[in-house]
C-alpha atoms as a PDB file:
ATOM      1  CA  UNK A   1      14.510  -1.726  18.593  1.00  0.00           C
ATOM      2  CA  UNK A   2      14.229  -1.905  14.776  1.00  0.00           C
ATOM      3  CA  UNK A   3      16.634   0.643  13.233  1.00  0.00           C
ATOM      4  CA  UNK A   4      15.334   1.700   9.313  1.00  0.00           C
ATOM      5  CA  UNK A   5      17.725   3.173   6.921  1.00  0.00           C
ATOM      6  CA  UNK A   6      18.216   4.184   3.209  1.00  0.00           C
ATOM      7  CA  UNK A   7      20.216   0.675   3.212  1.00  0.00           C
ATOM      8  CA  UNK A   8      17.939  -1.735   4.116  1.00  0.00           C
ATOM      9  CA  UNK A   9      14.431  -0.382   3.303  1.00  0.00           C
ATOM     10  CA  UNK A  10      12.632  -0.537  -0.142  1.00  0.00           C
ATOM     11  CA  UNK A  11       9.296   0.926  -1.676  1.00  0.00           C
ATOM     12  CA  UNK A  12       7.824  -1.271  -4.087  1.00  0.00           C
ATOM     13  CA  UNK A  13       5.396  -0.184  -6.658  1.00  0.00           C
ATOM     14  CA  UNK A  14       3.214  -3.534  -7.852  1.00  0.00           C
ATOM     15  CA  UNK A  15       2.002  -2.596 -11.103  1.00  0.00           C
ATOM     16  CA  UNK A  16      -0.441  -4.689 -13.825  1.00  0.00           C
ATOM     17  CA  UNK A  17      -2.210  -3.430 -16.237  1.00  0.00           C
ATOM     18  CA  UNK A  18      -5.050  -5.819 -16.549  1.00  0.00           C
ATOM     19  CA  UNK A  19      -7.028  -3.382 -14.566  1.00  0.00           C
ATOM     20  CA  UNK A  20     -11.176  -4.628 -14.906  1.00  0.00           C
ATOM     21  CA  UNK A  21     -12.507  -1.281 -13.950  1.00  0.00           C
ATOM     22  CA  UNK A  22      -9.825   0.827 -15.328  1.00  0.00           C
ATOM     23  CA  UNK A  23      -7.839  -0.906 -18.057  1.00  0.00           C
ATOM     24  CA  UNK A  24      -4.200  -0.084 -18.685  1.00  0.00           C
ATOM     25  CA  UNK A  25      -4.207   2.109 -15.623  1.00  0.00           C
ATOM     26  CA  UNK A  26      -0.563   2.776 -14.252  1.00  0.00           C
ATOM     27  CA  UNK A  27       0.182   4.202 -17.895  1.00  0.00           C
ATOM     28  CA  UNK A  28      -3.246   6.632 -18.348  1.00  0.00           C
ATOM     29  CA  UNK A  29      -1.976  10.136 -18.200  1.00  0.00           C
ATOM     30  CA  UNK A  30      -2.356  12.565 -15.185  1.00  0.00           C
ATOM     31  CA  UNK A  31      -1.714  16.188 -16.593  1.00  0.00           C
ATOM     32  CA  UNK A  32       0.314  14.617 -19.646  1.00  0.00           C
ATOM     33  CA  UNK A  33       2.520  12.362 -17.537  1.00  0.00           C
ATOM     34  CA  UNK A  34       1.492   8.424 -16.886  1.00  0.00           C
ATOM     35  CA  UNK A  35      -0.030   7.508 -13.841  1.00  0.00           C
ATOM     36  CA  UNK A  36       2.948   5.025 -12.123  1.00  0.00           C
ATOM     37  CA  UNK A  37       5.141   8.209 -12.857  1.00  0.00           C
ATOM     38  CA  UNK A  38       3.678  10.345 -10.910  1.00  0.00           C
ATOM     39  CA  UNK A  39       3.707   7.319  -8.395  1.00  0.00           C
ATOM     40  CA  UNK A  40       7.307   6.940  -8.866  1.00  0.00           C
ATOM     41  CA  UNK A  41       9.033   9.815  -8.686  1.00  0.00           C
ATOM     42  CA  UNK A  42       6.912  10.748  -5.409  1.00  0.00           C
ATOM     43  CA  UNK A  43       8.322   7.335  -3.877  1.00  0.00           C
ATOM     44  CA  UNK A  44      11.704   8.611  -4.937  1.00  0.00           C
ATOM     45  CA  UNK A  45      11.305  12.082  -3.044  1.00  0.00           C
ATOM     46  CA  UNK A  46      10.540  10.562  -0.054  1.00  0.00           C
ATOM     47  CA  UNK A  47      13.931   9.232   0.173  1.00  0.00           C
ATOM     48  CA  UNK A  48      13.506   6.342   2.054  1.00  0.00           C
ATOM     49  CA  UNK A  49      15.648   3.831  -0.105  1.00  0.00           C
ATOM     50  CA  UNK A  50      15.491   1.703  -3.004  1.00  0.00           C
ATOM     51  CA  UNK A  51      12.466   2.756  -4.901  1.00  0.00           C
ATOM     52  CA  UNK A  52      11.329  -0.927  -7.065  1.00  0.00           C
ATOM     53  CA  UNK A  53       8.514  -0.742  -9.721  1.00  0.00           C
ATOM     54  CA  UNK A  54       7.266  -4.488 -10.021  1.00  0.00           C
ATOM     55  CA  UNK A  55       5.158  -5.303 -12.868  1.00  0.00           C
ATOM     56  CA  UNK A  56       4.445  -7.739 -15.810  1.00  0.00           C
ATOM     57  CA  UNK A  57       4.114  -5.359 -18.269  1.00  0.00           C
ATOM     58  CA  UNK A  58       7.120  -4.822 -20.948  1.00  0.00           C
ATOM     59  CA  UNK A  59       5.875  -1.470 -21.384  1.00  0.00           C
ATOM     60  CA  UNK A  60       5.774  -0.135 -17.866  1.00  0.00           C
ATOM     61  CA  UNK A  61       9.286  -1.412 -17.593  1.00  0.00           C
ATOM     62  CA  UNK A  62      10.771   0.315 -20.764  1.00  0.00           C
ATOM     63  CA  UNK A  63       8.796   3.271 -18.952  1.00  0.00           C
ATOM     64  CA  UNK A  64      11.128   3.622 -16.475  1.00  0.00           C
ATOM     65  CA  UNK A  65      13.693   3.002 -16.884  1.00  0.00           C
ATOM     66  CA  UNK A  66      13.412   5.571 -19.581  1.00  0.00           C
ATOM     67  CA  UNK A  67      13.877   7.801 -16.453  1.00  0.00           C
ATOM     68  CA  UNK A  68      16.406   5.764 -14.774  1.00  0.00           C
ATOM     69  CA  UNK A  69      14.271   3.668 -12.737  1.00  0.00           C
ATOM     70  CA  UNK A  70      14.821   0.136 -11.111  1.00  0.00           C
ATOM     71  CA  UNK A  71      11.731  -2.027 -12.432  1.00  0.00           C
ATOM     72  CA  UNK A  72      11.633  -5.433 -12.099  1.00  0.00           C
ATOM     73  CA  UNK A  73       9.386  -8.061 -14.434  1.00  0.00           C
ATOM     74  CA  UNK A  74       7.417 -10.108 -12.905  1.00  0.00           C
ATOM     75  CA  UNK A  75       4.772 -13.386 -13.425  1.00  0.00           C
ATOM     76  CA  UNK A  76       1.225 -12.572 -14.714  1.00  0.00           C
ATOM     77  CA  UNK A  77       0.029 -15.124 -12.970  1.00  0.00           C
ATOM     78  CA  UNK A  78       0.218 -12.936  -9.415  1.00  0.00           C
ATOM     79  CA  UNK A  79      -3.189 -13.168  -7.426  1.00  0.00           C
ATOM     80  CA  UNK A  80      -2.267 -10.245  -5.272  1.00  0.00           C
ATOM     81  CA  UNK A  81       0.399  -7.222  -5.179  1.00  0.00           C
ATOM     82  CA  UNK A  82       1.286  -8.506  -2.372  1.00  0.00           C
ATOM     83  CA  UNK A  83       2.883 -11.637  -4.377  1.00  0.00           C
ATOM     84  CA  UNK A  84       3.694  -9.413  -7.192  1.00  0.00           C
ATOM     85  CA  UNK A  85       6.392  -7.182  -4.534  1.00  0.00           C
ATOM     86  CA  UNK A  86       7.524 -10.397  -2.990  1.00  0.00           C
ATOM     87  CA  UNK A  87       8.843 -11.301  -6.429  1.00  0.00           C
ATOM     88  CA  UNK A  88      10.570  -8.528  -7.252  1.00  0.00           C
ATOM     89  CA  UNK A  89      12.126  -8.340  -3.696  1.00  0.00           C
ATOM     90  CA  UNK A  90      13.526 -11.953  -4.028  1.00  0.00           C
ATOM     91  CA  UNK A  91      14.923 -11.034  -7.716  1.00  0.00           C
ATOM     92  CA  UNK A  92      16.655  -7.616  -7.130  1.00  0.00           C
ATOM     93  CA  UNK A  93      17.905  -8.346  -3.484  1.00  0.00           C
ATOM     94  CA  UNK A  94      19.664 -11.574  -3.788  1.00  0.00           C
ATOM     95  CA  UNK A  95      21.600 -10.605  -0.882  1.00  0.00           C
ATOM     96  CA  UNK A  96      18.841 -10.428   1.437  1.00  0.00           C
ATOM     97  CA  UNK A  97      19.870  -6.488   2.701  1.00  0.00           C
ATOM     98  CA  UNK A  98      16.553  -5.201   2.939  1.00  0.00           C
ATOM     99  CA  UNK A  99      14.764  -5.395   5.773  1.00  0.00           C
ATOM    100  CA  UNK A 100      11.889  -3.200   5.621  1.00  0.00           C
ATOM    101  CA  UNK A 101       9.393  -2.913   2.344  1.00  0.00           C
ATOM    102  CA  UNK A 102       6.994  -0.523   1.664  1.00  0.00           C
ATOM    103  CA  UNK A 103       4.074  -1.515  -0.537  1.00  0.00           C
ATOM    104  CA  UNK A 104       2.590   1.615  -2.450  1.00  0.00           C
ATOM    105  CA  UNK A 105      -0.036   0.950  -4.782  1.00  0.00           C
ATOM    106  CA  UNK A 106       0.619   2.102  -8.456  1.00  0.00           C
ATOM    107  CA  UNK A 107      -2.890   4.536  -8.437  1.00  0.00           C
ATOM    108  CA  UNK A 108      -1.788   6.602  -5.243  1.00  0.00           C
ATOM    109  CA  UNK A 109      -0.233   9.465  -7.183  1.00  0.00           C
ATOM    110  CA  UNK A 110      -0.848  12.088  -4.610  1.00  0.00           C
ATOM    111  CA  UNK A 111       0.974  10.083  -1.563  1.00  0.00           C
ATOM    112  CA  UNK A 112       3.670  11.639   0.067  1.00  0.00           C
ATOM    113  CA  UNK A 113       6.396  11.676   1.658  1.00  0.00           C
ATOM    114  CA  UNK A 114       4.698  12.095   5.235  1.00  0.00           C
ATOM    115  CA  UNK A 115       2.794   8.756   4.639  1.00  0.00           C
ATOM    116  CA  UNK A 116       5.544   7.107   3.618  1.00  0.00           C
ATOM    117  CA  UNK A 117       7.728   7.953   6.761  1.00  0.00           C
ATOM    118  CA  UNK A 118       4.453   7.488   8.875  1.00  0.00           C
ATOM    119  CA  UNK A 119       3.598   3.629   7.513  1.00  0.00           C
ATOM    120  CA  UNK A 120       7.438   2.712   8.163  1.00  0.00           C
ATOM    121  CA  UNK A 121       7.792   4.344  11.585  1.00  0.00           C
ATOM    122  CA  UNK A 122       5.139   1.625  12.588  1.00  0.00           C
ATOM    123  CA  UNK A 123       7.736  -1.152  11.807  1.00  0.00           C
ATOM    124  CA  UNK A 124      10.348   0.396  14.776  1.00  0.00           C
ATOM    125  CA  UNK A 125       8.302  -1.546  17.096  1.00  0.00           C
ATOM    126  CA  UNK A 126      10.026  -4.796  17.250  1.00  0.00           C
ATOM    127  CA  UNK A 127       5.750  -6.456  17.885  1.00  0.00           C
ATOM    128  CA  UNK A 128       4.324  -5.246  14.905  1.00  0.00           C
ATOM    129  CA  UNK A 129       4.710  -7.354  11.963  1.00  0.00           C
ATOM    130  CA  UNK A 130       3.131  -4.747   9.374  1.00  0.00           C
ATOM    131  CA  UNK A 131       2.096  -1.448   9.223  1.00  0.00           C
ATOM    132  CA  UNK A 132      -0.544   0.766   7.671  1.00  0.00           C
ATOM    133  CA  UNK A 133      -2.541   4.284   7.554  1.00  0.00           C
ATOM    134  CA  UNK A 134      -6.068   5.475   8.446  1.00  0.00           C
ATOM    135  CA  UNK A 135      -7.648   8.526   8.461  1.00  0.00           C
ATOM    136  CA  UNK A 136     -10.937   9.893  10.330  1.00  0.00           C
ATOM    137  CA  UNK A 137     -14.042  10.195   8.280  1.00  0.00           C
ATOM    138  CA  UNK A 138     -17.303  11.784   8.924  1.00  0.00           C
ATOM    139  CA  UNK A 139     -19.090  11.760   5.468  1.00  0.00           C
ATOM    140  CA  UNK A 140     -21.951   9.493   6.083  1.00  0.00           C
ATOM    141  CA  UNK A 141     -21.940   8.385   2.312  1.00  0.00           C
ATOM    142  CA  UNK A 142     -18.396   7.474   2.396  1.00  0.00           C
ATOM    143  CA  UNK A 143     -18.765   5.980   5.994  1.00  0.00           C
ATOM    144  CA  UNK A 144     -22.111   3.913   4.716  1.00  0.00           C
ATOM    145  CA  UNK A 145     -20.109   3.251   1.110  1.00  0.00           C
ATOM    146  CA  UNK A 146     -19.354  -0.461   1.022  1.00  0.00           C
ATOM    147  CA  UNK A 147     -16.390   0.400  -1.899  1.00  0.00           C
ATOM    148  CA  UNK A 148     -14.800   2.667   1.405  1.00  0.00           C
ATOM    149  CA  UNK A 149     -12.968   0.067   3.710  1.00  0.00           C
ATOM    150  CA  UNK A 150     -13.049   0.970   7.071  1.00  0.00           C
ATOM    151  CA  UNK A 151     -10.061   0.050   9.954  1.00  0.00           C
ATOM    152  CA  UNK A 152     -10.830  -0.909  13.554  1.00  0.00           C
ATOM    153  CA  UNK A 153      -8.253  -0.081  16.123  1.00  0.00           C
ATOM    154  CA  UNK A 154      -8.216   0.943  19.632  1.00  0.00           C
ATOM    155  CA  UNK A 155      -6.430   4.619  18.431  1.00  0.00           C
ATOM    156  CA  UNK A 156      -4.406   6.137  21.235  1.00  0.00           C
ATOM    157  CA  UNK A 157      -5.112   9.860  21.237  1.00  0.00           C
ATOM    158  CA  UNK A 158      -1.183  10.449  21.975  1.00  0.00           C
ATOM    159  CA  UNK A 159       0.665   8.452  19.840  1.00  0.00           C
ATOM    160  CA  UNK A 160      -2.089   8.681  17.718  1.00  0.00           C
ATOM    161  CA  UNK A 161      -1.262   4.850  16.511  1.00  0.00           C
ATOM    162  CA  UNK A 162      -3.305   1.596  17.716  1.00  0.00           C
ATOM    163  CA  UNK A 163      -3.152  -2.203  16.885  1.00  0.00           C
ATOM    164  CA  UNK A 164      -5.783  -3.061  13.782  1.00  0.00           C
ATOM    165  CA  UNK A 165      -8.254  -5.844  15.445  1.00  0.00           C
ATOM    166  CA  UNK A 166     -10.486  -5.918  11.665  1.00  0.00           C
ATOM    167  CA  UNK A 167     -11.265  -4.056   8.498  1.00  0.00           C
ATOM    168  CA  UNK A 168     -14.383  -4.364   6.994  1.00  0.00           C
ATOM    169  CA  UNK A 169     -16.424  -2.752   4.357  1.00  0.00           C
ATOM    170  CA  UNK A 170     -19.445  -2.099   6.846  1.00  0.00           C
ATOM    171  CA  UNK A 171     -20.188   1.340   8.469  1.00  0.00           C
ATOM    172  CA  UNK A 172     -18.660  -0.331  11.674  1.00  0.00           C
ATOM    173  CA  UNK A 173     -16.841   2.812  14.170  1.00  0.00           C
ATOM    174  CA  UNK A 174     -13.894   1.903  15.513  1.00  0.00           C
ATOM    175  CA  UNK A 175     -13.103   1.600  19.367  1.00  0.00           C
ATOM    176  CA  UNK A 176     -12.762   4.556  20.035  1.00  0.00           C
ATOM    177  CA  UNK A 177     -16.232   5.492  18.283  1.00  0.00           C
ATOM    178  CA  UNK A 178     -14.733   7.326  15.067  1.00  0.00           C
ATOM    179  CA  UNK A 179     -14.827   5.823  11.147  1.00  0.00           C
ATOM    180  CA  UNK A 180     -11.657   5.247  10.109  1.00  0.00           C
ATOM    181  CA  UNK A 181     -10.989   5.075   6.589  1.00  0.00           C
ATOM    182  CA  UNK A 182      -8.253   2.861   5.606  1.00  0.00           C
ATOM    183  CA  UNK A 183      -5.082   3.445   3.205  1.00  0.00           C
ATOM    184  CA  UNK A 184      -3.924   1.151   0.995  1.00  0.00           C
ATOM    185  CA  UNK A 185      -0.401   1.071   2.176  1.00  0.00           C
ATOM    186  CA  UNK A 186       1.523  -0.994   4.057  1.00  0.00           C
ATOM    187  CA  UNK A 187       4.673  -1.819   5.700  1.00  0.00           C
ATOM    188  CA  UNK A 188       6.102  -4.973   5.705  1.00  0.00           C
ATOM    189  CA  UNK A 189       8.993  -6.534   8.118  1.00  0.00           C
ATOM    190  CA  UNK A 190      10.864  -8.845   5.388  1.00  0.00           C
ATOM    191  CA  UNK A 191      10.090 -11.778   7.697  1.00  0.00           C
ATOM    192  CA  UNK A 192       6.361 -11.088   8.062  1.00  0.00           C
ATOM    193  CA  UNK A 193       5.888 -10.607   4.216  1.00  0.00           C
ATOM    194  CA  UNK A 194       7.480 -14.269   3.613  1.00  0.00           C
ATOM    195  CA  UNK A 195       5.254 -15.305   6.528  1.00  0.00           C
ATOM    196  CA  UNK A 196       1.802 -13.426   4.339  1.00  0.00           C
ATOM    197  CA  UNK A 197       2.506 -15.045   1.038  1.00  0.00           C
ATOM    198  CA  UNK A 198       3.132 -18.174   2.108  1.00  0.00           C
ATOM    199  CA  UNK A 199      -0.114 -18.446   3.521  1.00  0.00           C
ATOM    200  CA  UNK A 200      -3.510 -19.659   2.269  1.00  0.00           C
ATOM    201  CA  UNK A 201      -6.663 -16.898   1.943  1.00  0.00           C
ATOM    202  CA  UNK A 202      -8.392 -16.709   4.516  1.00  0.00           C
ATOM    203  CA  UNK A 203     -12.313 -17.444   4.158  1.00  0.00           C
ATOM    204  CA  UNK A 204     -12.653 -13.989   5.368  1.00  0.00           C
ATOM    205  CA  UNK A 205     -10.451 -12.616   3.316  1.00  0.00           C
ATOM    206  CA  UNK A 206     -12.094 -14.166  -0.063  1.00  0.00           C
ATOM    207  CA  UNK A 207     -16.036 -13.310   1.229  1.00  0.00           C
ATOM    208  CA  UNK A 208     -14.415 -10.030   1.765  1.00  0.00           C
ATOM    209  CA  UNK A 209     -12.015  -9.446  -1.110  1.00  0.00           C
ATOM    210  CA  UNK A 210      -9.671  -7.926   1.611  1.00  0.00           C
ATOM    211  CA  UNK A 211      -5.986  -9.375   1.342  1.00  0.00           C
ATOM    212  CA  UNK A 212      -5.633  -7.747   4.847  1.00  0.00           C
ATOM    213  CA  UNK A 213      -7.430 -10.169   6.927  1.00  0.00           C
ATOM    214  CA  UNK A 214      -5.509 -12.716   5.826  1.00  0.00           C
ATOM    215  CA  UNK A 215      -2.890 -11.393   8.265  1.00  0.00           C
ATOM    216  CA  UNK A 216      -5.166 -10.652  11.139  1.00  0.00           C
ATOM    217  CA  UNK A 217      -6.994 -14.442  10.796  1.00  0.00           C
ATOM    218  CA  UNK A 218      -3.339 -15.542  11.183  1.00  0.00           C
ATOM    219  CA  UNK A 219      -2.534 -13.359  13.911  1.00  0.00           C
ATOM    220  CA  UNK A 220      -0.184 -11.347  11.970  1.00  0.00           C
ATOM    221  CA  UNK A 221      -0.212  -8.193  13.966  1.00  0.00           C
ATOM    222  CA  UNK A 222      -1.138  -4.903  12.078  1.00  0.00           C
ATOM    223  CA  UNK A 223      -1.155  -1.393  13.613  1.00  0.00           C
ATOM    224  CA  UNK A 224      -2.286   1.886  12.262  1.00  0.00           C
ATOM    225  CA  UNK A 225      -1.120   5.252  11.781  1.00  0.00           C
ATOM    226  CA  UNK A 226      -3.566   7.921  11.804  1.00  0.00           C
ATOM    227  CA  UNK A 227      -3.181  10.936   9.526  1.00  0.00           C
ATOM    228  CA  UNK A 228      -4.953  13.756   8.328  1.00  0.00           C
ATOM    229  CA  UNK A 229      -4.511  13.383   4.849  1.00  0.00           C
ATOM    230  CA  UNK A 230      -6.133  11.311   2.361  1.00  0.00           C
ATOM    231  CA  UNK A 231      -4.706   9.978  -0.618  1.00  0.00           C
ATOM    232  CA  UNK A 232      -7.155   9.821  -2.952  1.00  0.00           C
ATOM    233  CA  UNK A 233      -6.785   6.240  -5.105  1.00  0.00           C
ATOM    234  CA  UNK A 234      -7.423   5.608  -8.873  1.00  0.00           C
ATOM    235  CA  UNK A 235     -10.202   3.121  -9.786  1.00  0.00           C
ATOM    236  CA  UNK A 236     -12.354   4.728 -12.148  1.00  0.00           C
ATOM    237  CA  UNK A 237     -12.532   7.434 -14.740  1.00  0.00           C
ATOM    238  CA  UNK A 238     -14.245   9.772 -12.392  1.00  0.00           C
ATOM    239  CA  UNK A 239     -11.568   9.172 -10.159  1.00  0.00           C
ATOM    240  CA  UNK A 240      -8.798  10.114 -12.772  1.00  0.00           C
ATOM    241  CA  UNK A 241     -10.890  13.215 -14.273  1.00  0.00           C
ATOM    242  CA  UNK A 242     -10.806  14.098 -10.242  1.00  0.00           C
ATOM    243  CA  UNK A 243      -6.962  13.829 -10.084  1.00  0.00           C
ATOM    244  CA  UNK A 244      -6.430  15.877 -12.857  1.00  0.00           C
ATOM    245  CA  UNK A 245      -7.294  18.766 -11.020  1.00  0.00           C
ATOM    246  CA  UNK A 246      -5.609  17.668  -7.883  1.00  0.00           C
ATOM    247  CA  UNK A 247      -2.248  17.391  -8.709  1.00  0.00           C
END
């Protein structure tokens, strides 16, 4: 069984700023303090081991490390965050130590620590080769929203976990008949994130714009961790004038 520690798992933070929707995003203040900060020091609380911002940007890096943070420059030339973490992996472990990476989007600034914990408990099982987060939704706006992407797993009601068999952007249920609303974070086994970026798209994943099926076409196995907490993301201004009064 796979055995995570402080030593050999990261959390990487892929940050660009060439945001279309949202320009300069990761540095837009949140109640006076930029965005990827709030990110940041949230990944650090969690306490699950090297915390890594990756990014292109000169600015985010003087940023901080202004506050005695690891960042690590990357290409601009990245098509995913996905490829943007790998990068930074390969340049600040040489050594090859860790094992386990954590992928947390620079615009989740209320996440957790209990989502962090709960998207790298996945990777103990020695079959899963990445790991992610859902939660149940019963909005029928949000559940008919084509910008909302939805999981589909076969949720056990114990464990409360289940192997992903498709995300889409369609007001599909799941298996088990519920809408699951997918978080963008994942969990990576080292190996399995070499295997993912070395891959081509998938033709899914490009009709679909979702890096995520890539995996699945390639049977890449994903399971899900259902919680009952949303972390609400960052893509527009009415998204950041919402956070301002969230946290």
């Amino acid at each position: 069984m796979a055995m995570i520690n402080q030593e050999n798992t990261a959390i990487i933070i892929p940050a660009r700023l060439a945001s279309t929707r949202l320009p300069n995003k990761p540095l837009l203040p949140i109640n006076d303090k930029p965005m990827i900060l709030h990110v940041w020091e949230r990944a650090v609380a969690a306490d699950l081991g090297e915390v890594v911002v990756a990014t292109d940007s000169q600015e985010i890096k003087e940023l901080i490390s202004k506050v005695g943070g690891n960042c690590e420059l990357t290409s601009s030339n990245h098509q995913s965050g996905t490829d943007r973490i790998h990068e930074a992996l390969e340049n600040f472990d040489k050594l090859k130590k860790i094992n386990y990476i954590i992928n947390l989007q620079g615009d989740l600034p209320q996440i957790n620590q209990e989502c962090l914990v709960a998207v790298a408990n996945i990777l103990l099982d020695d079959a899963v080769d990445i790991g992610t987060l859902a939660c149940e939704m019963t909005d029928k706006d949000e559940i008919n929203s084509t910008s909302i992407v939805k999981a589909i797993a076969d949720i056990d009601v114990v464990t409360q976990t289940g192997q992903a068999v498709n995300f889409t952007r369609n007001a599909e249920a799941s298996i088990n008949g519920n809408h699951l609303h997918h978080i963008g974070l994942y969990a990576y086994k080292r190996s399995a994130l070499e295997k993912f970026i070395n891959l081509p798209q998938s033709p899914r994943e490009i009709e679909e714009k979702l890096e995520q099926l890539r995996a699945l076409d390639n049977q890449m196995r994903i399971d899900i961790a259902l919680i009952d907490f949303l972390p609400l993301g960052v893509d527009t201004p009415e998204d950041l004038e919402k956070m301002q009064k969230l946290i």
